[in-house]
Protein backbone atom coordinates (compact mmCIF):
# COMPACT_ATOMS: atom_id res chain seq x y z
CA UNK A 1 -51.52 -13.11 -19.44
CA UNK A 2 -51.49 -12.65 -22.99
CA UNK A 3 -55.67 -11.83 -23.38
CA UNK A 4 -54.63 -9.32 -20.42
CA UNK A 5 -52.23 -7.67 -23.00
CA UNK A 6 -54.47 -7.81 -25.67
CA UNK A 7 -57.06 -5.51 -23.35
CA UNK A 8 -54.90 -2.84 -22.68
CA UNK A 9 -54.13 -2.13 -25.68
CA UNK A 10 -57.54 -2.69 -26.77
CA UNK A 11 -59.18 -0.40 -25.05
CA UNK A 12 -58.64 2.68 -26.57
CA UNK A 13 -60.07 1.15 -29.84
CA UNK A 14 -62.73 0.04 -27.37
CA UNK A 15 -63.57 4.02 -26.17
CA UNK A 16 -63.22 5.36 -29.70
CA UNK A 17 -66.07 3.04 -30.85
CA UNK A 18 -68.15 4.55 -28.08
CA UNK A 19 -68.85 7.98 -29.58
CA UNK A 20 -72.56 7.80 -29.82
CA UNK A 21 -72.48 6.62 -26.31
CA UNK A 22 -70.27 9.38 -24.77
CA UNK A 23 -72.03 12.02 -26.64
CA UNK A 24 -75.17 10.68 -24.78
CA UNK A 25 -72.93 11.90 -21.35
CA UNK A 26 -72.74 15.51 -22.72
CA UNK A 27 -74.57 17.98 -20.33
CA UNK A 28 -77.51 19.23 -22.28
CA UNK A 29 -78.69 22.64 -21.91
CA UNK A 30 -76.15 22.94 -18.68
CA UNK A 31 -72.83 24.91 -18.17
CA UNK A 32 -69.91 22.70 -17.53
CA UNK A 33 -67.26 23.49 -14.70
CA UNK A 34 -64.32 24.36 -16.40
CA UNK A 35 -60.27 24.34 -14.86
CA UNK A 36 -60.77 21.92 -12.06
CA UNK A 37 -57.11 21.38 -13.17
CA UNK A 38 -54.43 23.21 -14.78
CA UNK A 39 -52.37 20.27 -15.19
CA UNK A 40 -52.21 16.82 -16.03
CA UNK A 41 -51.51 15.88 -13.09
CA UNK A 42 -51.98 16.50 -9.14
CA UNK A 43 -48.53 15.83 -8.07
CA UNK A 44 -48.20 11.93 -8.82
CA UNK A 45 -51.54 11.31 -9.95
CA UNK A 46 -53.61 11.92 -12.79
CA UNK A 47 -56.23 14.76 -12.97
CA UNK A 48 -59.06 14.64 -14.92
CA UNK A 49 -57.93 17.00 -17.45
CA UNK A 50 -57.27 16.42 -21.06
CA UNK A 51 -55.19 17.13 -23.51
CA UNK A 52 -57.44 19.37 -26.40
CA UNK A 53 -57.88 18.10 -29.57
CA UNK A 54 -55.18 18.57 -31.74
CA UNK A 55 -52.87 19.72 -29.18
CA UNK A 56 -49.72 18.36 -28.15
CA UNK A 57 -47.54 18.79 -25.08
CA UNK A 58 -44.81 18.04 -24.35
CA UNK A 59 -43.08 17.57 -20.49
CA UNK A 60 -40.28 17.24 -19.24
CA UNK A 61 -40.03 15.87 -15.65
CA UNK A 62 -37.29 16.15 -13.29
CA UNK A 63 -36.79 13.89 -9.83
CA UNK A 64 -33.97 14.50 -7.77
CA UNK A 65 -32.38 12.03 -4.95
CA UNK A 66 -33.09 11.82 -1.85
CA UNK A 67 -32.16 15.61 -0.21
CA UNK A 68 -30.71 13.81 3.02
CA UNK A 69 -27.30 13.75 2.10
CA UNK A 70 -26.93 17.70 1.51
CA UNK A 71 -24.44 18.96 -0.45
CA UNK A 72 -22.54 15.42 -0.85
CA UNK A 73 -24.34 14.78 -3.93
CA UNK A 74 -25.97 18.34 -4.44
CA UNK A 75 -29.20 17.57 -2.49
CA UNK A 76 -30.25 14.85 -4.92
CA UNK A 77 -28.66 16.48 -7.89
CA UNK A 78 -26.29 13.04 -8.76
CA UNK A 79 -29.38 10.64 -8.30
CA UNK A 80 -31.83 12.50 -10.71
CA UNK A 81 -34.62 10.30 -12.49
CA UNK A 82 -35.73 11.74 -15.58
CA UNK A 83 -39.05 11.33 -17.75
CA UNK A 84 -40.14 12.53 -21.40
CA UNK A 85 -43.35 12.38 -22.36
CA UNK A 86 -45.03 13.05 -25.62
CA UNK A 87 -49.14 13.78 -25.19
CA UNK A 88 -51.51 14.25 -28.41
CA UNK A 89 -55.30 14.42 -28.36
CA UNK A 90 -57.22 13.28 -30.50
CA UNK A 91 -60.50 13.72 -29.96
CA UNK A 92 -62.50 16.16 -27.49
CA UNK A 93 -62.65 13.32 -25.11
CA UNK A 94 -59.83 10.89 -25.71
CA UNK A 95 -55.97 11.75 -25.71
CA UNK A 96 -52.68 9.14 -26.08
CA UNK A 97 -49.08 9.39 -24.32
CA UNK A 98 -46.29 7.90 -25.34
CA UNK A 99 -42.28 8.16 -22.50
CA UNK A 100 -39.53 6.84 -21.32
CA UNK A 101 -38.56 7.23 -17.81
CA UNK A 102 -34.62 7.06 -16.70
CA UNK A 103 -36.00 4.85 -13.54
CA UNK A 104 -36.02 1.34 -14.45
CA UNK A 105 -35.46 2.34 -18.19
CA UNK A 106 -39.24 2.49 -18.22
CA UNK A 107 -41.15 2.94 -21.51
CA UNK A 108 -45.26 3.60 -21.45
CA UNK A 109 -47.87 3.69 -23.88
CA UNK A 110 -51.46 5.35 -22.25
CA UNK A 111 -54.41 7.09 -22.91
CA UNK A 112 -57.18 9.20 -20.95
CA UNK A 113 -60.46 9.00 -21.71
CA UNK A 114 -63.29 11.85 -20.46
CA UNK A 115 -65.92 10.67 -19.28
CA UNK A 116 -68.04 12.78 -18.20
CA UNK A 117 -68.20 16.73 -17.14
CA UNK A 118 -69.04 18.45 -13.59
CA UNK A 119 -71.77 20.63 -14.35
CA UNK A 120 -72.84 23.76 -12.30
CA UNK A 121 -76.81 22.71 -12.14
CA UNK A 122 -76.51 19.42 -13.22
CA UNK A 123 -73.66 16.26 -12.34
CA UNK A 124 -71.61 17.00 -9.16
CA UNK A 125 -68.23 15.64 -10.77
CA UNK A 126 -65.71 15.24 -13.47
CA UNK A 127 -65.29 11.62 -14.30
CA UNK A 128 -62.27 10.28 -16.46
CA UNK A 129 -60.19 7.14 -16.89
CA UNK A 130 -56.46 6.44 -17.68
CA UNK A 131 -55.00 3.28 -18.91
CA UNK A 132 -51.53 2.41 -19.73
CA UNK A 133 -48.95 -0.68 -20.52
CA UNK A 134 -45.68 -0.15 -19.16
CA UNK A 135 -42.15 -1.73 -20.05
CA UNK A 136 -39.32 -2.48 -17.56
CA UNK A 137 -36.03 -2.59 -20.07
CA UNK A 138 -34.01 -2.14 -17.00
CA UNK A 139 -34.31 -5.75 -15.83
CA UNK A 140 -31.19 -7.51 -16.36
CA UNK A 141 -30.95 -10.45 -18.37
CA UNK A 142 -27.57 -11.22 -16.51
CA UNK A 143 -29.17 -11.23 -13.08
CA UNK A 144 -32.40 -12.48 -14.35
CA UNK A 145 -31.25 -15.02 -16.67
CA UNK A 146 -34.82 -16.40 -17.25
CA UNK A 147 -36.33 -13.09 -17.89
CA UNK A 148 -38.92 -12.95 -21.03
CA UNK A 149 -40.73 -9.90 -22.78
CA UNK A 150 -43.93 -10.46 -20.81
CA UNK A 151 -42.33 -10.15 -17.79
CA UNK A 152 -41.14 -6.87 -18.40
CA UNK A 153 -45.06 -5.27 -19.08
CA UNK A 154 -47.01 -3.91 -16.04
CA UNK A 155 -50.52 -2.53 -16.57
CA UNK A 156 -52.34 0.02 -14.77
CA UNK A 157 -56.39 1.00 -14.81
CA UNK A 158 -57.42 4.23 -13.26
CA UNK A 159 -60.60 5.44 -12.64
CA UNK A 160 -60.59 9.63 -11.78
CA UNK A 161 -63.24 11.28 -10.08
CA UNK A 162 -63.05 15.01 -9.41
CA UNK A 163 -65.08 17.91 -7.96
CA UNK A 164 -64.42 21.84 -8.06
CA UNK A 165 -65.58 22.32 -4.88
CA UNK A 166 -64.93 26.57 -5.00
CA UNK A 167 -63.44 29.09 -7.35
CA UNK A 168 -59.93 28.25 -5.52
CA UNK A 169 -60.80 24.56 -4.35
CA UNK A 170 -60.88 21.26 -6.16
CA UNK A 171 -60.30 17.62 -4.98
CA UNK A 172 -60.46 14.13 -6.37
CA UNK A 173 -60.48 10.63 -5.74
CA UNK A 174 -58.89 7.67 -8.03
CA UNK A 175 -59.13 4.19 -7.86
CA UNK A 176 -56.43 2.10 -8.90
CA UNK A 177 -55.45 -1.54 -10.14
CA UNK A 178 -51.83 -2.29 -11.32
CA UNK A 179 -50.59 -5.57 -12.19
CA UNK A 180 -46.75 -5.68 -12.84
CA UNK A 181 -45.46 -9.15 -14.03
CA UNK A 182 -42.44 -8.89 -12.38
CA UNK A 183 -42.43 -7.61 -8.58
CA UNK A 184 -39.45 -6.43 -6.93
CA UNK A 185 -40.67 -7.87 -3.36
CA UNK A 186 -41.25 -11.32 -4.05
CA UNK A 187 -44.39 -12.07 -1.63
CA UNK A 188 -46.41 -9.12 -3.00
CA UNK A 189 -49.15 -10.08 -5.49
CA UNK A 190 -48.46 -9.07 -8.97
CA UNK A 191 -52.48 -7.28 -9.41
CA UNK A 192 -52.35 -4.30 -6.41
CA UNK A 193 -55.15 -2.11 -5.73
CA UNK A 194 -54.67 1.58 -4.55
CA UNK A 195 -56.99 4.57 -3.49
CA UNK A 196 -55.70 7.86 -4.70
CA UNK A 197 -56.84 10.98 -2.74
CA UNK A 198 -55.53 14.44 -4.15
CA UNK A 199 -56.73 18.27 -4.19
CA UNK A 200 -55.53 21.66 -5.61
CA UNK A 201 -55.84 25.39 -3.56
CA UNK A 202 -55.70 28.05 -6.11
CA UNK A 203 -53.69 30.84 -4.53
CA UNK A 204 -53.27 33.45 -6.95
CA UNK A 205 -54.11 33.38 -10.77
CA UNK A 206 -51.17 31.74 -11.74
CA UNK A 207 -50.00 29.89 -8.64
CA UNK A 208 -51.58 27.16 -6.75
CA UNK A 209 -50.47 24.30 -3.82
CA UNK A 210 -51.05 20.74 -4.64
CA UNK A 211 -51.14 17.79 -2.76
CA UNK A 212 -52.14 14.12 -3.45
CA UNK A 213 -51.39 10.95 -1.30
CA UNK A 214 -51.81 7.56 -2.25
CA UNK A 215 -53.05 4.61 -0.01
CA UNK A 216 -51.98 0.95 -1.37
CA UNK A 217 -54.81 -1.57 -0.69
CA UNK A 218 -53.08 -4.99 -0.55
CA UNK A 219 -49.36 -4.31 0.17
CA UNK A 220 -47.35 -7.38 1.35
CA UNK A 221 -46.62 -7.60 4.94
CA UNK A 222 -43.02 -6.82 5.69
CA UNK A 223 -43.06 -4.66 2.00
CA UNK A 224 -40.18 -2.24 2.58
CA UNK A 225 -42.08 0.05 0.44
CA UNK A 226 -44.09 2.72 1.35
CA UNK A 227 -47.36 4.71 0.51
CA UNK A 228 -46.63 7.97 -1.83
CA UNK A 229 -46.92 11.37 -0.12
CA UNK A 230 -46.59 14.47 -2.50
CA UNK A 231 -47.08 18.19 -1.91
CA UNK A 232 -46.36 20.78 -4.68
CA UNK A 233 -46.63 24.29 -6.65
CA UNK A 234 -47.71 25.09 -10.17
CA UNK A 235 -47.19 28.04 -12.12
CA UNK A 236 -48.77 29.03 -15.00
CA UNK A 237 -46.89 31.09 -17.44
CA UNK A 238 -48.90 31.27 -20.97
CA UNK A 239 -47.90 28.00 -23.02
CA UNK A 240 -46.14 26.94 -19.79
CA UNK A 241 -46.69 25.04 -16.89
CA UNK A 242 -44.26 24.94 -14.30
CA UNK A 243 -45.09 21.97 -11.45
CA UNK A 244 -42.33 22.04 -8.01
CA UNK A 245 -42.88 19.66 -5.71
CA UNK A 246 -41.56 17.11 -2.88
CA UNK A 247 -42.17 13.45 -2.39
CA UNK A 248 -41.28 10.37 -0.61
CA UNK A 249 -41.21 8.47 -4.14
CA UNK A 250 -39.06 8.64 -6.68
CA UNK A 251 -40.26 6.52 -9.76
CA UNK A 252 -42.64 8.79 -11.57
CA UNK A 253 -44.77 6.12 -13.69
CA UNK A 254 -47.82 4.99 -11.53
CA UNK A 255 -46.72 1.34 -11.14
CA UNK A 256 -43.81 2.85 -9.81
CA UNK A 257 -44.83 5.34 -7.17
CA UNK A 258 -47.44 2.91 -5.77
CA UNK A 259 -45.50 0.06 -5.36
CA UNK A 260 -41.72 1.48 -5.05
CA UNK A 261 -41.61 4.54 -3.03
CA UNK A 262 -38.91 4.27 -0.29
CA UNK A 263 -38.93 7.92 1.17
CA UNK A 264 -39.81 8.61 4.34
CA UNK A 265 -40.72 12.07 5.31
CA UNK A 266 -40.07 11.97 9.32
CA UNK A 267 -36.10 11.08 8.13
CA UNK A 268 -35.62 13.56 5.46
CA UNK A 269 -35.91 11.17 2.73
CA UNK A 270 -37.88 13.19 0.30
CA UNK A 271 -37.13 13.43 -3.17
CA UNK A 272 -37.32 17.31 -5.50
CA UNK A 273 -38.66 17.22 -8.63
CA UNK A 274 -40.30 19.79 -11.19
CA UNK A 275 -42.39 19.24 -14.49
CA UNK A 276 -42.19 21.49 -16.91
CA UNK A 277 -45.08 21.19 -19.37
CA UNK A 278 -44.82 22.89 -22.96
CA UNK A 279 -48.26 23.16 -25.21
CA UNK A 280 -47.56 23.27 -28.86
């Protein structure tokens, strides 16, 4: 478990070392396909967008309760899960993220790396990868009196491949492994596999509809989790990004939404939330 550790974090010393090689991906003499996505994100999932180079954003993520219970806790308001995440990029192809996320007092260290770019007479897609190492601090050592360190770590490896279909249309497919050391249903396997499916609809210049879904490959029978189903808006407002949306999961971390969502849509057990993304 320990050389597992040592990989992740690893392997954005790995990528860095690899500039010869990614410069040999660069389209030569094409045009490459630029704002397949305005955000980060689809909804849950990563997009194959990048921080810049120098830039740094900062967002702010919001995830109300479950809306069922109206105005007995303020749709969701009392049962908000919260996330801060710092973003800095440091090259043209590479970024790094460092949060902390209210829901299981998680803390993550990631990167994205670019790949490679859709061109318009050349490569049909946008290729990039994310990695991170994730900390559960909210695991009690009362309840869990044998709890260690490693236990706490989950790890996630994301391959994300996207294609601007249209001037308004873009879609993208991600395969995922997560391994989390600890699992909250004990007969699930602690390495899970999950296909992410996810597209954008650009419906005026600064507003678009969202929606990603995410199918878990290996889920335990009996799991009383389920598969993540998000739809959502983003605005764009200069150094601003406003993302709304609805979901059926609440944890906002990968390892989280995959293997922890317990909405269900048919019941009215959907969750709110909003990012708000700030570009300094």
């Amino acid at each position: 478990m320990k050389n597992l550790t040592y990989l992740f974090y690893l392997l954005p010393i790995l990528f860095y070392a690899q500039d010869d090689l990614l410069d040999g991906l660069e389209p030569d003499q094409s045009t490459t396909v630029t704002s397949t996505w305005k955000s980060l994100k689809v909804v849950n999932f990563e997009t194959t967008k990048l921080v810049a180079k120098n830039e740094f954003q900062l967002i702010i993520s919001h995830r109300f309760g479950s809306v069922e219970n109206g105005f007995d806790d303020l749709f969701g308001l009392d049962q908000a899960v919260t996330r801060f995440q710092f973003v800095y990029g440091l090259t043209d192809w590479m970024h790094i993220e460092a949060s902390r996320s209210s829901f299981n007092k998680t803390y993550q260290l990631a990167s994205k790396f670019k790949l490679k770019e859709q061109e318009t007479t050349g490569f049909p897609f946008s290729i990039s990868a994310f990695t991170a190492v994730d900390i559960n601090t909210g695991l009690d050592k009362e309840v869990l009196p044998k709890i260690e360190f490693e236990n706490r770590l989950g790890y996630t490896a994301q391959v994300i491949i996207a294609r601007k279909i249209s001037k308004k249309l873009s879609a993208q497919i991600s395969p995922t492994l997560f391994h989390e050391n600890f699992v909250s249903y004990d007969p699930q396997d602690n390495t899970q596999y999950a296909l992410g499916l996810g597209a954008r609809y650009k419906l005026t210049n600064r507003w678009s509809i969202n929606a990603d879904y995410g199918y878990h490959l290996n889920r335990a029978d009996g799991s009383p989790f389920v598969n993540p189903l998000s739809v959502g808006f983003d605005l764009e407002t200069g150094g601003h990004v406003f993302q709304l949306h609805f979901t059926n999961s609440q944890p906002m971390l990968t390892n989280g939404f995959l293997s922890q969502g317990t909405g269900d849509w048919t019941d009215g057990r959907f969750f709110f939330g909003f990012n708000l993304v700030r570009v300094f």
